[in-house]
PDB file of N, CA and C in Angstrom:
ATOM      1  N   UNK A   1      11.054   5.708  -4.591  1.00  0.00           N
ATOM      2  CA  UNK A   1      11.157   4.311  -4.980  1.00  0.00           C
ATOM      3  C   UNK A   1       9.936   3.526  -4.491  1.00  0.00           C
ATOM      4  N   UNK A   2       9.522   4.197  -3.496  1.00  0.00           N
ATOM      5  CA  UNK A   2       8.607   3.181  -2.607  1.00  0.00           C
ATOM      6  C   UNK A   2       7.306   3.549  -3.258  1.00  0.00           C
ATOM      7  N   UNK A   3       6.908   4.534  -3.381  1.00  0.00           N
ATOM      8  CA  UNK A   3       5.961   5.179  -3.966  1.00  0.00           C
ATOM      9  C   UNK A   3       5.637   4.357  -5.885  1.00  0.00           C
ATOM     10  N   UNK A   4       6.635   4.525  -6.499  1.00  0.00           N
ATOM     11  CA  UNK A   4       6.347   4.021  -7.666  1.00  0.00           C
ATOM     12  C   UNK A   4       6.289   2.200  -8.035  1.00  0.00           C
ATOM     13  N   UNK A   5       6.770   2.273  -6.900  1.00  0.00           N
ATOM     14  CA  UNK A   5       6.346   0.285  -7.544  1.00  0.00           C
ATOM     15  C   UNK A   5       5.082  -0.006  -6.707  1.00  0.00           C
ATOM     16  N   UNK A   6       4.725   0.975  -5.323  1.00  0.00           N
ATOM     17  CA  UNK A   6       3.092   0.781  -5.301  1.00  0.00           C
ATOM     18  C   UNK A   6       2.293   1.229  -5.987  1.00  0.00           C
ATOM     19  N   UNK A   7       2.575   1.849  -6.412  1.00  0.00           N
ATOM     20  CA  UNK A   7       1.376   2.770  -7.491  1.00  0.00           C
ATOM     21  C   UNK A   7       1.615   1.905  -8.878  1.00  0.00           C
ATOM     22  N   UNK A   8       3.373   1.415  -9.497  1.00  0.00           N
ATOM     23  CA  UNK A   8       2.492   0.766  -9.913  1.00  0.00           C
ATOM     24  C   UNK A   8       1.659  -0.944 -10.549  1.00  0.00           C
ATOM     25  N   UNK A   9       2.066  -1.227  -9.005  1.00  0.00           N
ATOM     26  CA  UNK A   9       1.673  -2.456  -8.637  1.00  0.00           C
ATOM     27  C   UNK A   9       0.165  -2.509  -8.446  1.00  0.00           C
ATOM     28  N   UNK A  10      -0.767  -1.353  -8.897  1.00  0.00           N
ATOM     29  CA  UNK A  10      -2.089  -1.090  -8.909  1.00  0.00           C
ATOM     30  C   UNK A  10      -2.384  -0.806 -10.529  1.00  0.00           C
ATOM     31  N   UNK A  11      -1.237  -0.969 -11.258  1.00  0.00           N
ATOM     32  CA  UNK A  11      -1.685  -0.347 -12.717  1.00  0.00           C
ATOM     33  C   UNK A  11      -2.153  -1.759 -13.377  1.00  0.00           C
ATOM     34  N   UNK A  12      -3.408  -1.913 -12.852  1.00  0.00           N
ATOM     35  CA  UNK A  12      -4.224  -2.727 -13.574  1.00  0.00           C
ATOM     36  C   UNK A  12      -5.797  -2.283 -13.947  1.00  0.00           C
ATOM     37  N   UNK A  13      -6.375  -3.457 -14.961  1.00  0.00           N
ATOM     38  CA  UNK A  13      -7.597  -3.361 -15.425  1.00  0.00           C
ATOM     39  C   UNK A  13      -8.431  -3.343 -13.430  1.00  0.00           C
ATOM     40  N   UNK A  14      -9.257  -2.047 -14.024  1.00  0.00           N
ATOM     41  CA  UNK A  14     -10.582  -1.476 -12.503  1.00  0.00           C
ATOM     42  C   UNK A  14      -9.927  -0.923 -11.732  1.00  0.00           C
ATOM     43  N   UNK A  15      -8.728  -0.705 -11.845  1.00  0.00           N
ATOM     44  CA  UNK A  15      -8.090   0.687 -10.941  1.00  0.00           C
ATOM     45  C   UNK A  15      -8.161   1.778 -11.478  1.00  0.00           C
ATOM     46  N   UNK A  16      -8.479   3.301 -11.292  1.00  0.00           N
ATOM     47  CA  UNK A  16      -9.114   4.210 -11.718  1.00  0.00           C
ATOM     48  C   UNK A  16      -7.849   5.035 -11.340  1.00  0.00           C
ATOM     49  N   UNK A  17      -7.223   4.764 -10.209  1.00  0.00           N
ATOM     50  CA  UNK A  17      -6.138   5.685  -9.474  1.00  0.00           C
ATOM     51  C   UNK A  17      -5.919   5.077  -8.612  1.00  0.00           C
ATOM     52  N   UNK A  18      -5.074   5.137  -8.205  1.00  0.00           N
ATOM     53  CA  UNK A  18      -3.857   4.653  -7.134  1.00  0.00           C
ATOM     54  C   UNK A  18      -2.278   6.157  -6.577  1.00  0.00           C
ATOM     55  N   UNK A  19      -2.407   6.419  -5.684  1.00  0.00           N
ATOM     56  CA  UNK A  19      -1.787   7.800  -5.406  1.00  0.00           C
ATOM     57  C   UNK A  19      -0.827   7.655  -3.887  1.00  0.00           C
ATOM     58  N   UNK A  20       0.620   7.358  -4.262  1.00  0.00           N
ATOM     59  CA  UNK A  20       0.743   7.063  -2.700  1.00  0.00           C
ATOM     60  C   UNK A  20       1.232   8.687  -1.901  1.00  0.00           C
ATOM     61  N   UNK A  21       0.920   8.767  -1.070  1.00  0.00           N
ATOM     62  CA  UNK A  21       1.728  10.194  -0.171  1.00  0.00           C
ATOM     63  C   UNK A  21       2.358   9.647   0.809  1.00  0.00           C
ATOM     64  N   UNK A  22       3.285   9.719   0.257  1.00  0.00           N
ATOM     65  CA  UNK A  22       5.137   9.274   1.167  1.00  0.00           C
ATOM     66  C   UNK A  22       5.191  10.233   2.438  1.00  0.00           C
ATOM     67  N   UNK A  23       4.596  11.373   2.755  1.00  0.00           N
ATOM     68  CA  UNK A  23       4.777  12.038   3.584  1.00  0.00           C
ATOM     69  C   UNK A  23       3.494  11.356   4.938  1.00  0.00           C
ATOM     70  N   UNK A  24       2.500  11.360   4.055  1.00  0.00           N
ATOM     71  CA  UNK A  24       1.383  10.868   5.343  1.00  0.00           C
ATOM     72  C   UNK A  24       1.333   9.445   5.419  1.00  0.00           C
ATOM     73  N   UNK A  25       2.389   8.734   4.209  1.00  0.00           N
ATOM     74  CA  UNK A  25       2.223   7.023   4.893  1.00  0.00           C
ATOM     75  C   UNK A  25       0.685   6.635   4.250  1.00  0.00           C
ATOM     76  N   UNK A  26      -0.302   7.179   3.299  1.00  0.00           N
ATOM     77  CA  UNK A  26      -1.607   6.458   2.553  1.00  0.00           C
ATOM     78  C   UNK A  26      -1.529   6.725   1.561  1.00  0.00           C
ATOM     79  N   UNK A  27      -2.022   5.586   0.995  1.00  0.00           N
ATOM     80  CA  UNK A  27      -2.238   4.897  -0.538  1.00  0.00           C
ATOM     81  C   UNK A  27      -3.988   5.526  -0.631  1.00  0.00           C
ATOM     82  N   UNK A  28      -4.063   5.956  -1.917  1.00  0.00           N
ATOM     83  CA  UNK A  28      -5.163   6.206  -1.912  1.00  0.00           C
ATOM     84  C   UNK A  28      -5.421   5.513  -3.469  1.00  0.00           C
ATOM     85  N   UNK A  29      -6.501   4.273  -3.293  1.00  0.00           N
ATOM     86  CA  UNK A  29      -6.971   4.062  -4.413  1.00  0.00           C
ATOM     87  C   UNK A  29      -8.632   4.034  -4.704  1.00  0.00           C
ATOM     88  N   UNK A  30      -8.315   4.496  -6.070  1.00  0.00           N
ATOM     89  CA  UNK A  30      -9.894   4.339  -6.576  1.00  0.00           C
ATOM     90  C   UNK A  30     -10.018   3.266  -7.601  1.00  0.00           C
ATOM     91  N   UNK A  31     -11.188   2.845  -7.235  1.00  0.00           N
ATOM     92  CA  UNK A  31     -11.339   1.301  -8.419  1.00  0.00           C
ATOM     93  C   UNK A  31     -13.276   0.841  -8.925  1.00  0.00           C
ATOM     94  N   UNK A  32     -13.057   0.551  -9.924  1.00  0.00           N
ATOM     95  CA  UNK A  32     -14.443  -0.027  -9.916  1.00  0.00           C
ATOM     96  C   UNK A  32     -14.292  -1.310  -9.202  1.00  0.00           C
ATOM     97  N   UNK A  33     -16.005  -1.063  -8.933  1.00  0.00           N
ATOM     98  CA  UNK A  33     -16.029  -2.289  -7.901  1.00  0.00           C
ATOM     99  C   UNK A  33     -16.558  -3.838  -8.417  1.00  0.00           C
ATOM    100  N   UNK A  34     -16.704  -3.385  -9.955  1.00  0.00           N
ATOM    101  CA  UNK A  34     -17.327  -4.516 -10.905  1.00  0.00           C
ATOM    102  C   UNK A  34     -16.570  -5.011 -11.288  1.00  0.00           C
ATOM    103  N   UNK A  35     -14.598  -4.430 -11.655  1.00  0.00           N
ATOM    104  CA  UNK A  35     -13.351  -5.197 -11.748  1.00  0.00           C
ATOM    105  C   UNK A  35     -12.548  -5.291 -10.749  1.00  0.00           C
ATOM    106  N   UNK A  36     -12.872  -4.473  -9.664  1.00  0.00           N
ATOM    107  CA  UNK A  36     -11.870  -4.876  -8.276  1.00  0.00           C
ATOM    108  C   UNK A  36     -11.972  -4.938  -7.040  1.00  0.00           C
ATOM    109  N   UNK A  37     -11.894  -5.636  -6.162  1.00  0.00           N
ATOM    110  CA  UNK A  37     -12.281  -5.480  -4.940  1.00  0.00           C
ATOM    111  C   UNK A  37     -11.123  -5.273  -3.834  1.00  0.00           C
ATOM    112  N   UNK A  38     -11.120  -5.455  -3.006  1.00  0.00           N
ATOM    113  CA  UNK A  38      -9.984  -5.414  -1.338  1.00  0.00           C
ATOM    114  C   UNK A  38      -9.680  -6.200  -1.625  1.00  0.00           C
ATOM    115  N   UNK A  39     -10.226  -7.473  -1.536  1.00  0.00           N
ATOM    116  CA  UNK A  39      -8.998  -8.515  -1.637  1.00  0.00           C
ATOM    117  C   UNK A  39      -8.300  -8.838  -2.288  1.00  0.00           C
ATOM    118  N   UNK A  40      -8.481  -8.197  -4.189  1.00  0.00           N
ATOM    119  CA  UNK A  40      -7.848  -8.591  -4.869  1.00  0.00           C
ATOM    120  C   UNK A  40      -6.753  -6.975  -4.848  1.00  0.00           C
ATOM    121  N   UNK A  41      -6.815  -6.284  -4.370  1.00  0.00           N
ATOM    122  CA  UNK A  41      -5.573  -4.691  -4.179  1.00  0.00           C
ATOM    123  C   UNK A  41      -4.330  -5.701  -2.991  1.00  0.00           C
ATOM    124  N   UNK A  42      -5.035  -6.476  -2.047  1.00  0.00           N
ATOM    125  CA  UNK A  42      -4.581  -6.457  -1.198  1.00  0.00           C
ATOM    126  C   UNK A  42      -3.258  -7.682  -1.820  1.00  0.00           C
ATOM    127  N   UNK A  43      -3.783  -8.353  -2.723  1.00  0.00           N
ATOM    128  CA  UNK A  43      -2.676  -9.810  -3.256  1.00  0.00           C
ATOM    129  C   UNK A  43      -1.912  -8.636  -4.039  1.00  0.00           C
ATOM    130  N   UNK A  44      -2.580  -7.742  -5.234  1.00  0.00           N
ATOM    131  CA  UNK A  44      -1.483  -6.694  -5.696  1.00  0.00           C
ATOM    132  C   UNK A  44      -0.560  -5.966  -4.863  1.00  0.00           C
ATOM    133  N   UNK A  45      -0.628  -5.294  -3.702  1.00  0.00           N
ATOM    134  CA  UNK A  45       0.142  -5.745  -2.535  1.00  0.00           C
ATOM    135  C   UNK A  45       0.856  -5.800  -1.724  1.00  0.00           C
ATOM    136  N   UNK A  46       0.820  -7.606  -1.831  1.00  0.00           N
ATOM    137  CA  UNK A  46       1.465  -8.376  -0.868  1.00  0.00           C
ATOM    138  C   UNK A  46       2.723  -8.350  -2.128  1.00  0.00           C
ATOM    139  N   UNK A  47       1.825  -8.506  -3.354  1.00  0.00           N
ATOM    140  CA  UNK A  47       2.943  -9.356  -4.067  1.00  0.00           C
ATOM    141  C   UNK A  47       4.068  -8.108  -4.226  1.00  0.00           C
ATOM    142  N   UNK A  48       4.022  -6.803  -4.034  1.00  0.00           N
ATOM    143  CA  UNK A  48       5.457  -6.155  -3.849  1.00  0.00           C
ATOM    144  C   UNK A  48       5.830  -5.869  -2.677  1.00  0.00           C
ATOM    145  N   UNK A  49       5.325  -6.619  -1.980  1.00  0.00           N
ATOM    146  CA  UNK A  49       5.818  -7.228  -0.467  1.00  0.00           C
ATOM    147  C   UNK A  49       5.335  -5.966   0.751  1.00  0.00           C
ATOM    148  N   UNK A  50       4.286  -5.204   0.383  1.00  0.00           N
ATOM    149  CA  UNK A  50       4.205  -5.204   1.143  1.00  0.00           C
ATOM    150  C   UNK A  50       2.488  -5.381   2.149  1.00  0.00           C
ATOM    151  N   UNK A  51       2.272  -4.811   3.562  1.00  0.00           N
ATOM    152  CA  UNK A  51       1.128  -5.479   4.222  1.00  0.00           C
ATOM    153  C   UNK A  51      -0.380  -4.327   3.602  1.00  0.00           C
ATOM    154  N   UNK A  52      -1.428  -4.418   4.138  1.00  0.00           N
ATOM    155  CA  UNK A  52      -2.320  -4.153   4.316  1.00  0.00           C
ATOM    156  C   UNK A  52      -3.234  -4.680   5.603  1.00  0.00           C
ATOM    157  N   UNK A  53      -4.065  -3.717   5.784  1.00  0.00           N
ATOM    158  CA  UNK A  53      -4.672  -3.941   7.072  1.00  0.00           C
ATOM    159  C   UNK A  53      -5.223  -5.275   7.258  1.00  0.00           C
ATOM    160  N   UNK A  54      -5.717  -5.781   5.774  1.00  0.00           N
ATOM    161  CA  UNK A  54      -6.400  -7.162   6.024  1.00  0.00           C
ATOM    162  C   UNK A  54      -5.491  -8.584   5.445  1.00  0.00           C
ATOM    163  N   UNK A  55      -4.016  -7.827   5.138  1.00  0.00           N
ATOM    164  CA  UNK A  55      -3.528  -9.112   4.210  1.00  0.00           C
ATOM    165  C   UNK A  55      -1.904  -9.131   4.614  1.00  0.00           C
ATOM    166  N   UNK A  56      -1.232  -9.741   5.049  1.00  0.00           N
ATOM    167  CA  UNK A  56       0.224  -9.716   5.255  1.00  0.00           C
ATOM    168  C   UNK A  56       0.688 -10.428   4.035  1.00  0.00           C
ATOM    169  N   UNK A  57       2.164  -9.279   3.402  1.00  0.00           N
ATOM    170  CA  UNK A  57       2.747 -10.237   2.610  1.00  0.00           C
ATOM    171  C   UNK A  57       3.824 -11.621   2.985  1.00  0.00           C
ATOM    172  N   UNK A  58       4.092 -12.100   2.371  1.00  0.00           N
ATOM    173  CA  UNK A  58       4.848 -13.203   2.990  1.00  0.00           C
ATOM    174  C   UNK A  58       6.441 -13.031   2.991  1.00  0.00           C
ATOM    175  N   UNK A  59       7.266 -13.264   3.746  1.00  0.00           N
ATOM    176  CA  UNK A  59       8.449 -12.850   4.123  1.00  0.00           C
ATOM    177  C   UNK A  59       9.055 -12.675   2.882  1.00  0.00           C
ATOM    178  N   UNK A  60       9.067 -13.827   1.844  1.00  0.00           N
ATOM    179  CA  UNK A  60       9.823 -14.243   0.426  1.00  0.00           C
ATOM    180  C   UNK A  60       9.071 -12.573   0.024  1.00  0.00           C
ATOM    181  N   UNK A  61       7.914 -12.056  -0.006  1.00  0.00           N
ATOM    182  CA  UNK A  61       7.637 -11.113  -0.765  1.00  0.00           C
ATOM    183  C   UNK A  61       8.422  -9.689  -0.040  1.00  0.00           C
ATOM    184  N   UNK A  62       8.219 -10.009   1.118  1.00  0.00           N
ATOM    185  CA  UNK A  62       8.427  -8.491   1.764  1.00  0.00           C
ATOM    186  C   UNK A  62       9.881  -8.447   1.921  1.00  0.00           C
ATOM    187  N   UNK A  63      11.191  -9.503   1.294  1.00  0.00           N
ATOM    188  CA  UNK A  63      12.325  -9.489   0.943  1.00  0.00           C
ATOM    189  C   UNK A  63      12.920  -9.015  -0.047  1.00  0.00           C
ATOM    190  N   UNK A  64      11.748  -8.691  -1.304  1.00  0.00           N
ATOM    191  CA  UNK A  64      12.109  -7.948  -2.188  1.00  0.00           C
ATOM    192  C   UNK A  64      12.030  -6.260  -2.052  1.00  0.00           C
ATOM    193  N   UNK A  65      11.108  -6.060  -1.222  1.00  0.00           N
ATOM    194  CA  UNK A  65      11.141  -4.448  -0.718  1.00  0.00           C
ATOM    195  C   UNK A  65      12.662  -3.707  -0.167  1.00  0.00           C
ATOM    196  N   UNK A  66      12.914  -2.449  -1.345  1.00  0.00           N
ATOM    197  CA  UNK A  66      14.178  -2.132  -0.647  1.00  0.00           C
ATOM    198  C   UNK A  66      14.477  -1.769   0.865  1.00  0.00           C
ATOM    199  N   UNK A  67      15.605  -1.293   1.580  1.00  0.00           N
ATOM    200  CA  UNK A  67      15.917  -1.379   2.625  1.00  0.00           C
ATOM    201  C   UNK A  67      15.131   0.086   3.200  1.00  0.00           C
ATOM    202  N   UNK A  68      14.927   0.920   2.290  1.00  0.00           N
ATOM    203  CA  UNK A  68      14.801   2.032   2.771  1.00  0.00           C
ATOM    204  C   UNK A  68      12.560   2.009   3.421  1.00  0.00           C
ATOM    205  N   UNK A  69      12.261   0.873   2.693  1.00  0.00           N
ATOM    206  CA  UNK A  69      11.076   0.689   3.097  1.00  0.00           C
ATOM    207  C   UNK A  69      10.721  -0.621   3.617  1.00  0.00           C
ATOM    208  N   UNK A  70      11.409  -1.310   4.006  1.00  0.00           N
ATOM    209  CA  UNK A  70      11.624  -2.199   5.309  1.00  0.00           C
ATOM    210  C   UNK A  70      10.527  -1.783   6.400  1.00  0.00           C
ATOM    211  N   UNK A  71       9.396  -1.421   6.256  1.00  0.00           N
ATOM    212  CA  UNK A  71       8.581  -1.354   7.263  1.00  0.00           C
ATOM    213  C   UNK A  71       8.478  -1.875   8.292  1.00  0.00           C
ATOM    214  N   UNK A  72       8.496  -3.047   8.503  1.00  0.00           N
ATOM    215  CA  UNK A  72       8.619  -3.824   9.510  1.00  0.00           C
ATOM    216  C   UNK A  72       9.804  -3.612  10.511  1.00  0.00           C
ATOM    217  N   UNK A  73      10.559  -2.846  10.330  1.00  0.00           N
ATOM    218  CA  UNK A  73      12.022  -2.681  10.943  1.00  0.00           C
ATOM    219  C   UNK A  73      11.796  -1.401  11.818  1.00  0.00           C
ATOM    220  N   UNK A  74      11.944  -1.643  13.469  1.00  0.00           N
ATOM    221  CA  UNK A  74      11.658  -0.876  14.015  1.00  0.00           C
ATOM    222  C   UNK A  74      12.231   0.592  13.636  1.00  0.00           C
ATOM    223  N   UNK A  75      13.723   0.860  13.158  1.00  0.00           N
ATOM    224  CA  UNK A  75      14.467   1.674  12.587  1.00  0.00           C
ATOM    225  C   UNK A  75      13.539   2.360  11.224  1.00  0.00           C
ATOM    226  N   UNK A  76      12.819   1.843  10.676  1.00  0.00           N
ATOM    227  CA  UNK A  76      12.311   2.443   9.687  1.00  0.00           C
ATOM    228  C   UNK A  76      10.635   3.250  10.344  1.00  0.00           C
ATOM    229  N   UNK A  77      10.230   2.551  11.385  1.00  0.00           N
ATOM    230  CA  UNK A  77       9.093   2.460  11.513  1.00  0.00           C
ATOM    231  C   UNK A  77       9.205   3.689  12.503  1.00  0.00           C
ATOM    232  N   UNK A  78      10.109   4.086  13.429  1.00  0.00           N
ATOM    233  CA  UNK A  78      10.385   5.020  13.867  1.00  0.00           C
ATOM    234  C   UNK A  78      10.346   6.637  12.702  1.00  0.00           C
ATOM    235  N   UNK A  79      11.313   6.228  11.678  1.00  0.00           N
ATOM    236  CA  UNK A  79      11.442   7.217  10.826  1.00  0.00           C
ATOM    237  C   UNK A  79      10.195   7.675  10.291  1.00  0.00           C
ATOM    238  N   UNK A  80       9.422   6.619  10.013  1.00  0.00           N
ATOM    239  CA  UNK A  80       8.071   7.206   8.870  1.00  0.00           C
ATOM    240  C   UNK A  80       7.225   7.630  10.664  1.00  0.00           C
ATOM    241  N   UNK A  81       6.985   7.356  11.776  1.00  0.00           N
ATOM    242  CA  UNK A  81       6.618   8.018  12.624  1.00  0.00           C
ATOM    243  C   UNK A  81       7.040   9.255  12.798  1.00  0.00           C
ATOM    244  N   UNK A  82       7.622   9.855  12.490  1.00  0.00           N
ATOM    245  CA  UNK A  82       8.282  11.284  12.084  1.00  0.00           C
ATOM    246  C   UNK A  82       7.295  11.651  11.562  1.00  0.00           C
ATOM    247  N   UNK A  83       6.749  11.444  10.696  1.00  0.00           N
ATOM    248  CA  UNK A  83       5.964  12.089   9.293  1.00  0.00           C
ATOM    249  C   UNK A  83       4.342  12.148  10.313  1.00  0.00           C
ATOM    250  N   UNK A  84       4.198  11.218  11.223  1.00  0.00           N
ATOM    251  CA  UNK A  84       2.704  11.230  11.637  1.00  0.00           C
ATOM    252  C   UNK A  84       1.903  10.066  10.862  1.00  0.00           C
ATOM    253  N   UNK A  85       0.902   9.965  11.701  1.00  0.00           N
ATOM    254  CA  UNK A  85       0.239   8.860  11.333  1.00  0.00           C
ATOM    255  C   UNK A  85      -1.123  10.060  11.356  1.00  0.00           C
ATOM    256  N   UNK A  86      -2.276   9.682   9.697  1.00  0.00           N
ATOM    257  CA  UNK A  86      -3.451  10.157   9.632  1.00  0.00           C
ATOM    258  C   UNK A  86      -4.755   9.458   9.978  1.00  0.00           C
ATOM    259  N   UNK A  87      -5.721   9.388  10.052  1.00  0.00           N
ATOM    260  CA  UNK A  87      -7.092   8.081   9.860  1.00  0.00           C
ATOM    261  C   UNK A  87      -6.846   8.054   8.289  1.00  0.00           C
ATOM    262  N   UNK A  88      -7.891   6.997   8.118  1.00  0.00           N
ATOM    263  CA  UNK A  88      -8.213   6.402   7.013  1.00  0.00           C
ATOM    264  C   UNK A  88      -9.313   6.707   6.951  1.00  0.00           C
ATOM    265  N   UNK A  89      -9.721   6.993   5.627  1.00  0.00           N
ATOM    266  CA  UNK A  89     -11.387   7.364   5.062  1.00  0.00           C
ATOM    267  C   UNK A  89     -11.561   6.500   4.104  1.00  0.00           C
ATOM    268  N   UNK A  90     -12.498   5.693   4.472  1.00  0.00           N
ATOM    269  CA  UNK A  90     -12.892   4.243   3.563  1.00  0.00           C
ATOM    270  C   UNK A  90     -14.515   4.722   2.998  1.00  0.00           C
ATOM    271  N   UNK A  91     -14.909   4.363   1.672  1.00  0.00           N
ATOM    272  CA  UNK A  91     -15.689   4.219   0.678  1.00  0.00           C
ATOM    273  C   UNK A  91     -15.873   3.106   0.014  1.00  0.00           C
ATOM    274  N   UNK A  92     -17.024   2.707  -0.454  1.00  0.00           N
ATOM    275  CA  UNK A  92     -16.975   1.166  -1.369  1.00  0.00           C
ATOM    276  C   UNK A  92     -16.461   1.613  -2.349  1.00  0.00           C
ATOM    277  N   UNK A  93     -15.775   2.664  -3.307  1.00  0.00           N
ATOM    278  CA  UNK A  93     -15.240   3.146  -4.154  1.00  0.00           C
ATOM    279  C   UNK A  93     -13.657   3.407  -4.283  1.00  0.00           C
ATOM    280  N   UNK A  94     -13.697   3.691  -2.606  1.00  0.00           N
ATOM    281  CA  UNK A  94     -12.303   5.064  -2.675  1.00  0.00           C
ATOM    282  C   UNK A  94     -11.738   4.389  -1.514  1.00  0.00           C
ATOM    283  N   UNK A  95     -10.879   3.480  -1.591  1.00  0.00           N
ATOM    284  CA  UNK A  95      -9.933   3.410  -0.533  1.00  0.00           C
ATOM    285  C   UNK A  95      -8.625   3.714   0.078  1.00  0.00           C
ATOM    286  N   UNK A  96      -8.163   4.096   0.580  1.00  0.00           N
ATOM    287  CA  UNK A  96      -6.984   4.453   1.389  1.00  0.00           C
ATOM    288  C   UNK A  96      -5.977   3.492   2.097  1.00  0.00           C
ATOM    289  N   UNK A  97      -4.910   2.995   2.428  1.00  0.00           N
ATOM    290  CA  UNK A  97      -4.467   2.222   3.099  1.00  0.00           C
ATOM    291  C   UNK A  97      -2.981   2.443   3.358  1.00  0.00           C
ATOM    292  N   UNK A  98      -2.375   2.205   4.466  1.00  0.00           N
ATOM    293  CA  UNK A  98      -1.446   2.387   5.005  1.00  0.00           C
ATOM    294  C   UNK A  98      -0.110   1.395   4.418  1.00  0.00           C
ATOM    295  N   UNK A  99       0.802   2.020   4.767  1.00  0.00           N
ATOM    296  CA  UNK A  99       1.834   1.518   3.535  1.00  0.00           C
ATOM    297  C   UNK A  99       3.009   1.187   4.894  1.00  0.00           C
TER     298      UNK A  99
END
């Protein structure tokens, strides 16, 4: 569930790919950089409520996220710590970001 309304909350014009892995917790997107930048992935998002490293969504947004990805909830945040946390490999092309 969590996986498909981020991915595709990226299905726009200059996204090339967008790929989430539910197991390692990163979003991996590719985009041109002549139709998209960070800040504008980061409002795509917020607006399905949830954060990014440089952008918090706003409570009203991150209320629509189901319960099972409640990130913010120590109970959840424990669980996806199960799975491990990876680095991030950033590119002006190819970004990655934590979900």
């Amino acid at each position: 569930m969590c996986e498909d309304r981020i991915e595709k909350a990226l299905e726009v014009k200059g996204v090339k790919l967008a790929d989430y892995d539910y197991d390692a917790q990163m979003l991996r997107v590719v985009y041109k950089t002549k139709v998209m930048n960070r800040a504008k992935l980061d409002v795509l998002l917020n607006a399905v409520g949830h954060d990014t490293k440089t952008s918090i969504a706003s409570d009203e947004q991150y209320d629509g996220v189901h319960g099972c990805c409640k990130y913010r909830d120590p109970a959840v945040q424990d669980e996806h710590e199960e799975h491990g946390d990876e680095d991030e490999d950033h590119e002006d092309h190819d970004e990655d970001e934590k979900h």
